[in-house]
C-alpha atoms as a PDB file:
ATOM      1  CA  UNK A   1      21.257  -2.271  -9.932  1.00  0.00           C
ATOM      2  CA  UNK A   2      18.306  -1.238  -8.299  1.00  0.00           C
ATOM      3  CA  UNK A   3      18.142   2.726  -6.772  1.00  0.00           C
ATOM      4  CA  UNK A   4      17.138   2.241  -3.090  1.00  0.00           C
ATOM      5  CA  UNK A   5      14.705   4.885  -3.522  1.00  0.00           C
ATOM      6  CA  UNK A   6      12.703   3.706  -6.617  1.00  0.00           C
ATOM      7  CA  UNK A   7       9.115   1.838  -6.315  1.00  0.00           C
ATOM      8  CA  UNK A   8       8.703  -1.069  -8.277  1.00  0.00           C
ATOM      9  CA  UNK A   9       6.563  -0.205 -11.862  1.00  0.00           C
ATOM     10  CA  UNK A  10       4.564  -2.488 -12.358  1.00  0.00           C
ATOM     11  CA  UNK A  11       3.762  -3.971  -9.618  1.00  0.00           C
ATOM     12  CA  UNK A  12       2.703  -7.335  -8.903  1.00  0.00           C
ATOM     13  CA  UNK A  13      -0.859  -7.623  -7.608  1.00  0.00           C
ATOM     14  CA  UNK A  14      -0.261 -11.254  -5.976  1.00  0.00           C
ATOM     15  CA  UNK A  15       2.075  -9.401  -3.575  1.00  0.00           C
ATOM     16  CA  UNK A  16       0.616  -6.010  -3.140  1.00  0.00           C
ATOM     17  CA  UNK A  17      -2.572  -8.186  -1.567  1.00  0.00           C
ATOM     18  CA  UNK A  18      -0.246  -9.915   0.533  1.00  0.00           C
ATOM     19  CA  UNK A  19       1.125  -6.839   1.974  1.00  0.00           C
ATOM     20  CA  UNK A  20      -2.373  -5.631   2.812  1.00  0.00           C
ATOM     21  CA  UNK A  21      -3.397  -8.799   4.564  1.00  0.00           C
ATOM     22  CA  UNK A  22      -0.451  -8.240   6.786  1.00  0.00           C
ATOM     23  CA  UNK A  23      -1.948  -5.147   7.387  1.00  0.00           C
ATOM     24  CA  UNK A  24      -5.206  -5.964   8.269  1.00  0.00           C
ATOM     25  CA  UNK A  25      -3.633  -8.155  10.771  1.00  0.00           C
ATOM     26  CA  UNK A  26      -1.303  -5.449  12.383  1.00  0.00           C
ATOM     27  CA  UNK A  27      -4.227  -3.158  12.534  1.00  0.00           C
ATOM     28  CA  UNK A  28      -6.245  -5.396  13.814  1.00  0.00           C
ATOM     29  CA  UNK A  29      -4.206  -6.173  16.713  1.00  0.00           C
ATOM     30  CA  UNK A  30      -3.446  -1.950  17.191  1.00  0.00           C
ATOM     31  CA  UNK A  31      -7.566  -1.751  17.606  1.00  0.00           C
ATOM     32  CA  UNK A  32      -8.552  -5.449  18.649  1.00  0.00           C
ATOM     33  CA  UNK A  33      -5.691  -6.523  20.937  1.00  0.00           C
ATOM     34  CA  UNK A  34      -5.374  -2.202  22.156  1.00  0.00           C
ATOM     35  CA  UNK A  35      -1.724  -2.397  21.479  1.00  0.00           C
ATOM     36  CA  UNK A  36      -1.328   0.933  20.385  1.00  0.00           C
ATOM     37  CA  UNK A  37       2.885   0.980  20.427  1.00  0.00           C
ATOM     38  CA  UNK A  38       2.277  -0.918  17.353  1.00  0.00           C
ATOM     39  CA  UNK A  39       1.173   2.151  15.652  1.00  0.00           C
ATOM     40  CA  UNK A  40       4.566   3.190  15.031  1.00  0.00           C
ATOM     41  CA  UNK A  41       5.592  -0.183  13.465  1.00  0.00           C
ATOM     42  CA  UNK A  42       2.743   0.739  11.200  1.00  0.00           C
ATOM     43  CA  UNK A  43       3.786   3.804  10.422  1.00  0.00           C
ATOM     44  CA  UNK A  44       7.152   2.986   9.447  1.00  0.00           C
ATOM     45  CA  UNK A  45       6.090   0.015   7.189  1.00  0.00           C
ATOM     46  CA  UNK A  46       4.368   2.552   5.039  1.00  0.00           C
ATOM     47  CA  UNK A  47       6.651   5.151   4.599  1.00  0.00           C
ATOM     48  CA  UNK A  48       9.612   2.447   3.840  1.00  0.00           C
ATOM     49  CA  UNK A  49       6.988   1.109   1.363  1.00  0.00           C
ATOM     50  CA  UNK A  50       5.649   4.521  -0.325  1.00  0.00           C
ATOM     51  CA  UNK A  51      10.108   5.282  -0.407  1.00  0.00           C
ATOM     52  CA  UNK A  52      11.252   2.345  -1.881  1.00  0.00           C
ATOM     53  CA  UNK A  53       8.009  -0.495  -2.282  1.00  0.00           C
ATOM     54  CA  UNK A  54       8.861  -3.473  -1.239  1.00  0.00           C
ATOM     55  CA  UNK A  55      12.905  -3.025  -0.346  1.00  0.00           C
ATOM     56  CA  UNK A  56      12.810  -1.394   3.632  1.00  0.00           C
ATOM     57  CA  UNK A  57       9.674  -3.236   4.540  1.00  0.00           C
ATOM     58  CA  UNK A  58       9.934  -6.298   6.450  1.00  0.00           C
ATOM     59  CA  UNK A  59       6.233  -7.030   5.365  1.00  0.00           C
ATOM     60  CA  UNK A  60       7.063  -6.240   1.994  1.00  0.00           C
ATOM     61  CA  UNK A  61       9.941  -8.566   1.749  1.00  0.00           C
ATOM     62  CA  UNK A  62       8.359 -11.175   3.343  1.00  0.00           C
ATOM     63  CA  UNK A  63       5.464 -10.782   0.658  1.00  0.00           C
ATOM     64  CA  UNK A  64       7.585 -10.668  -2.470  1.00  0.00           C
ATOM     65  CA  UNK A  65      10.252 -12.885  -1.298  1.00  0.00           C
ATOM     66  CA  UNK A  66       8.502 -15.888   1.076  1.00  0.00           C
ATOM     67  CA  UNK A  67       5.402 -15.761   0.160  1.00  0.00           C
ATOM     68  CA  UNK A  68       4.545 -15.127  -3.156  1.00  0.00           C
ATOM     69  CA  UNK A  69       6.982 -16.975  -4.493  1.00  0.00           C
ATOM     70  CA  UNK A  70       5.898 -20.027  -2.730  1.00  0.00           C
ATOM     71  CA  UNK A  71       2.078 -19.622  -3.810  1.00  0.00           C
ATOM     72  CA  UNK A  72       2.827 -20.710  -7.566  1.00  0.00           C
ATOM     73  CA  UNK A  73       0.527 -18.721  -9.106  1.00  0.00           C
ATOM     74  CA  UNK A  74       1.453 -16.278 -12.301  1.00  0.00           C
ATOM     75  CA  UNK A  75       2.645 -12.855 -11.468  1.00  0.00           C
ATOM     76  CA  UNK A  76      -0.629 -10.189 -12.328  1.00  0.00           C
ATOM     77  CA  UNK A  77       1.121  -6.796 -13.392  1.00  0.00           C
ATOM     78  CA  UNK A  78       0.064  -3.493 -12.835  1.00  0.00           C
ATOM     79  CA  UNK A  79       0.634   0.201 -12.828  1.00  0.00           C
ATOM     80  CA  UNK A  80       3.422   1.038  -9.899  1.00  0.00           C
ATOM     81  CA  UNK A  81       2.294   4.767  -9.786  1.00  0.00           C
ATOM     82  CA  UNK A  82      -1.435   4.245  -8.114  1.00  0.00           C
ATOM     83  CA  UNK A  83      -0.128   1.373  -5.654  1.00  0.00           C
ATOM     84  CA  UNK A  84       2.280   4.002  -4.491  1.00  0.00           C
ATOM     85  CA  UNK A  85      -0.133   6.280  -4.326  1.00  0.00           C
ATOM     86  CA  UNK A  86      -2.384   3.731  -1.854  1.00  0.00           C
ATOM     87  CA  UNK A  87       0.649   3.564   0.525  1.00  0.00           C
ATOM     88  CA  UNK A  88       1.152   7.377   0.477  1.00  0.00           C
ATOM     89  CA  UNK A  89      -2.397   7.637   1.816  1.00  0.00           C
ATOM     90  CA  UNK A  90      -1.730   4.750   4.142  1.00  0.00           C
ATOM     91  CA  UNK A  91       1.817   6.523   5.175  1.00  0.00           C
ATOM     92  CA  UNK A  92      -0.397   9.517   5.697  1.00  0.00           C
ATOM     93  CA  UNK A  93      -2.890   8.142   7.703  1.00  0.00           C
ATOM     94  CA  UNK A  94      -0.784   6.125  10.085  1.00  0.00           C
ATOM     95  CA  UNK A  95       2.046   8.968  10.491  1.00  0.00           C
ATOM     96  CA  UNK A  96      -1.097  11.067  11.704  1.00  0.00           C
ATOM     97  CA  UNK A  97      -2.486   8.357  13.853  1.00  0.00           C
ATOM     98  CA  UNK A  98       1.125   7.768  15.479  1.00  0.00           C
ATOM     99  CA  UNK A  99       1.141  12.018  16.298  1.00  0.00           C
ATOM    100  CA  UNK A 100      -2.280  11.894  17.626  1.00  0.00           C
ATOM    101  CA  UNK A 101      -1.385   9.191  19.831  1.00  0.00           C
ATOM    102  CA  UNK A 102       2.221   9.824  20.585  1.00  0.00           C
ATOM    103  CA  UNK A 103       2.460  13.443  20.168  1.00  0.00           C
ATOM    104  CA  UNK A 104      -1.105  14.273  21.674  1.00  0.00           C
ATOM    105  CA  UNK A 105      -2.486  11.105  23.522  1.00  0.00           C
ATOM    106  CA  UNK A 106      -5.641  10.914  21.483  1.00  0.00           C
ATOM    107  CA  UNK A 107      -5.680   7.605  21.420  1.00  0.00           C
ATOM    108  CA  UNK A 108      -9.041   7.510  20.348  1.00  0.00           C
ATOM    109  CA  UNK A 109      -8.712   9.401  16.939  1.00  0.00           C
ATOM    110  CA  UNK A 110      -5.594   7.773  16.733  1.00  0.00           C
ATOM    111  CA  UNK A 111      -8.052   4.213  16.642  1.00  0.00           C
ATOM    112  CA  UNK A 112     -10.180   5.975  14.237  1.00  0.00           C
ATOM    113  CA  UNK A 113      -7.299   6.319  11.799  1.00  0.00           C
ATOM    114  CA  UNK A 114      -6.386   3.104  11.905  1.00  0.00           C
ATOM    115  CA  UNK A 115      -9.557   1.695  11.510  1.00  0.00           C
ATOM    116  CA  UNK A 116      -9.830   3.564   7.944  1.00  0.00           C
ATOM    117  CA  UNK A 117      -6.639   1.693   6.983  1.00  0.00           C
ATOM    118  CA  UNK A 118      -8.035  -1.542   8.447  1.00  0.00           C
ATOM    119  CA  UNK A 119     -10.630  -0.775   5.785  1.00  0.00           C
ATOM    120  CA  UNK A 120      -8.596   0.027   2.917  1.00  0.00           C
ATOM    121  CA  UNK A 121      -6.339  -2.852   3.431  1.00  0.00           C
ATOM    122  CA  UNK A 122      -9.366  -5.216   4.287  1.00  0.00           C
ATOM    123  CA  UNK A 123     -10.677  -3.994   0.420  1.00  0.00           C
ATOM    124  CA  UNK A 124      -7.136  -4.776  -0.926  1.00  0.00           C
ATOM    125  CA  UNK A 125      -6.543  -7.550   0.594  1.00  0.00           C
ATOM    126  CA  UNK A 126      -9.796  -9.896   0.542  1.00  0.00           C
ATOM    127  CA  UNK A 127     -11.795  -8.260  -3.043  1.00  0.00           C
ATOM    128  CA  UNK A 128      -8.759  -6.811  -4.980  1.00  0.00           C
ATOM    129  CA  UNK A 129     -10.336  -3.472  -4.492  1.00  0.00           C
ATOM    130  CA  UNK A 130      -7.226  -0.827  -4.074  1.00  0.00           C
ATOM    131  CA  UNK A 131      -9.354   2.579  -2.647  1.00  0.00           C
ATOM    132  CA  UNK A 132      -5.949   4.714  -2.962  1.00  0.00           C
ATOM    133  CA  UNK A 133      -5.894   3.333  -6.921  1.00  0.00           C
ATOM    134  CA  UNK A 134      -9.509   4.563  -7.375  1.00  0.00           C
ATOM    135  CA  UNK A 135      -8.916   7.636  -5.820  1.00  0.00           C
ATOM    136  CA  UNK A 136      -5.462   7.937  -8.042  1.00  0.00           C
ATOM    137  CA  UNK A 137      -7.518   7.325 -11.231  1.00  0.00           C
ATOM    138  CA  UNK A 138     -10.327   9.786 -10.111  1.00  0.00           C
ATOM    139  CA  UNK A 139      -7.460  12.577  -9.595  1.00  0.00           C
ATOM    140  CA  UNK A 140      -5.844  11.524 -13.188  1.00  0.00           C
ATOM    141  CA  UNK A 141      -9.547  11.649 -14.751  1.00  0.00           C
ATOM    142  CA  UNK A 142      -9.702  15.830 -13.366  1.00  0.00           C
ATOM    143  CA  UNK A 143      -6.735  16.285 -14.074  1.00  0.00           C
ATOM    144  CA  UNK A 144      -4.417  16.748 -10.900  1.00  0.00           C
ATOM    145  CA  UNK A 145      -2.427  14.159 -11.379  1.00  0.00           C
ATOM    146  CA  UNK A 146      -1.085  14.456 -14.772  1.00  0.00           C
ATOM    147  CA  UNK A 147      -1.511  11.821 -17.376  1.00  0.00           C
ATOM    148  CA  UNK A 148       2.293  11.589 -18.030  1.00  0.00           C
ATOM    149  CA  UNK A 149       2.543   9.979 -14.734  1.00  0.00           C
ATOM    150  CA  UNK A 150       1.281   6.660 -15.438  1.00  0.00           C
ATOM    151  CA  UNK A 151       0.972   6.031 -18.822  1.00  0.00           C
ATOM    152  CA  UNK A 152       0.492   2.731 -18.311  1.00  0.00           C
ATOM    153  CA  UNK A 153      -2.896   3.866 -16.864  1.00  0.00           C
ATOM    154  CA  UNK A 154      -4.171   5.821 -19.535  1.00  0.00           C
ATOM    155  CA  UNK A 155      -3.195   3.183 -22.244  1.00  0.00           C
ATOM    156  CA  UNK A 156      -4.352   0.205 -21.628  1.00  0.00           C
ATOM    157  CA  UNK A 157      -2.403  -1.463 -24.676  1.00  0.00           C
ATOM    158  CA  UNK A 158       0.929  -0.531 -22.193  1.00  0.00           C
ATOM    159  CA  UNK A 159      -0.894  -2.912 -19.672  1.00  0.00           C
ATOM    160  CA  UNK A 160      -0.513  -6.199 -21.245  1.00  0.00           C
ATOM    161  CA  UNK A 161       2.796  -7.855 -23.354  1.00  0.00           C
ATOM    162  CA  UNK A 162       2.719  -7.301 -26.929  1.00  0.00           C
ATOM    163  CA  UNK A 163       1.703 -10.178 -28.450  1.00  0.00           C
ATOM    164  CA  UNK A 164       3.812 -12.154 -30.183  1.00  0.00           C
END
């Protein structure tokens, strides 16, 4: 049985893009259609999603469990660690956009904010480009993050099934 609090490793790509399309169209209604309330909606998708991946999120079951399944295509694998790293930044950055405009009534920065994850997803979503997975490698490649925790990433061999 599966721990509630436990991200997925690996992930499936197919899905994580899915989850950043939806997204890029929540965003995009916060700044586009100015409904701001949906902030916190944001917020809570990506701390249920950096706690426990795809299990708490609406989006993220939706993703894994409609959609993906229903595309046909082949499951792409990889490393859990940096996507969970992506939604920490994006749990980050929304938690601080829903203070500045909740807490503060800077709705303004609190636009800015979201427009950065409106970026990040946008990458994700439309190019396969995960910003929070570069910035995970670059902070494995210093040495901050330590190596041990995602082997997967530093052995690319641990990437692929053996071959038979």
């Amino acid at each position: 049985m599966r721990r509630l609090f436990a991200f997925p490793n690996p992930v499936n790509e197919v899905s994580a893009r899915l989850v950043a399309g939806g997204v890029v169209v929540l965003t995009l209604e916060i700044l586009v259609g100015r409904q701001p309330w949906l902030i916190a909606l944001l917020a809570y998708g990506f701390l249920a999603r950096v706690l426990t991946g795809p299990t708490l999120s609406p989006l993220g079951q939706f993703a894994t469990r409609v959609v993906t399944p229903r595309l046909g295509v082949e499951a792409r694998l990889v490393p859990g660690p940096p996507k969970r790293f992506a939604q920490g930044i994006g749990a980050t950055l929304s938690v601080a956009a829903a203070v500045a405009h909740f807490g503060f009534g800077a709705i303004t920065a609190a636009y800015v904010l979201v427009g950065a994850i409106t970026v990040a997803a946008s990458l994700e979503s439309l190019l396969g480009f995960c910003l929070g997975c570069k910035i995970f490698a670059l902070l494995m490649r210093v040495g901050i993050i330590p190596a041990e925790v995602c082997e997967a990433c530093n052995d690319i061999s641990l990437r692929r099934p053996a071959a038979v």
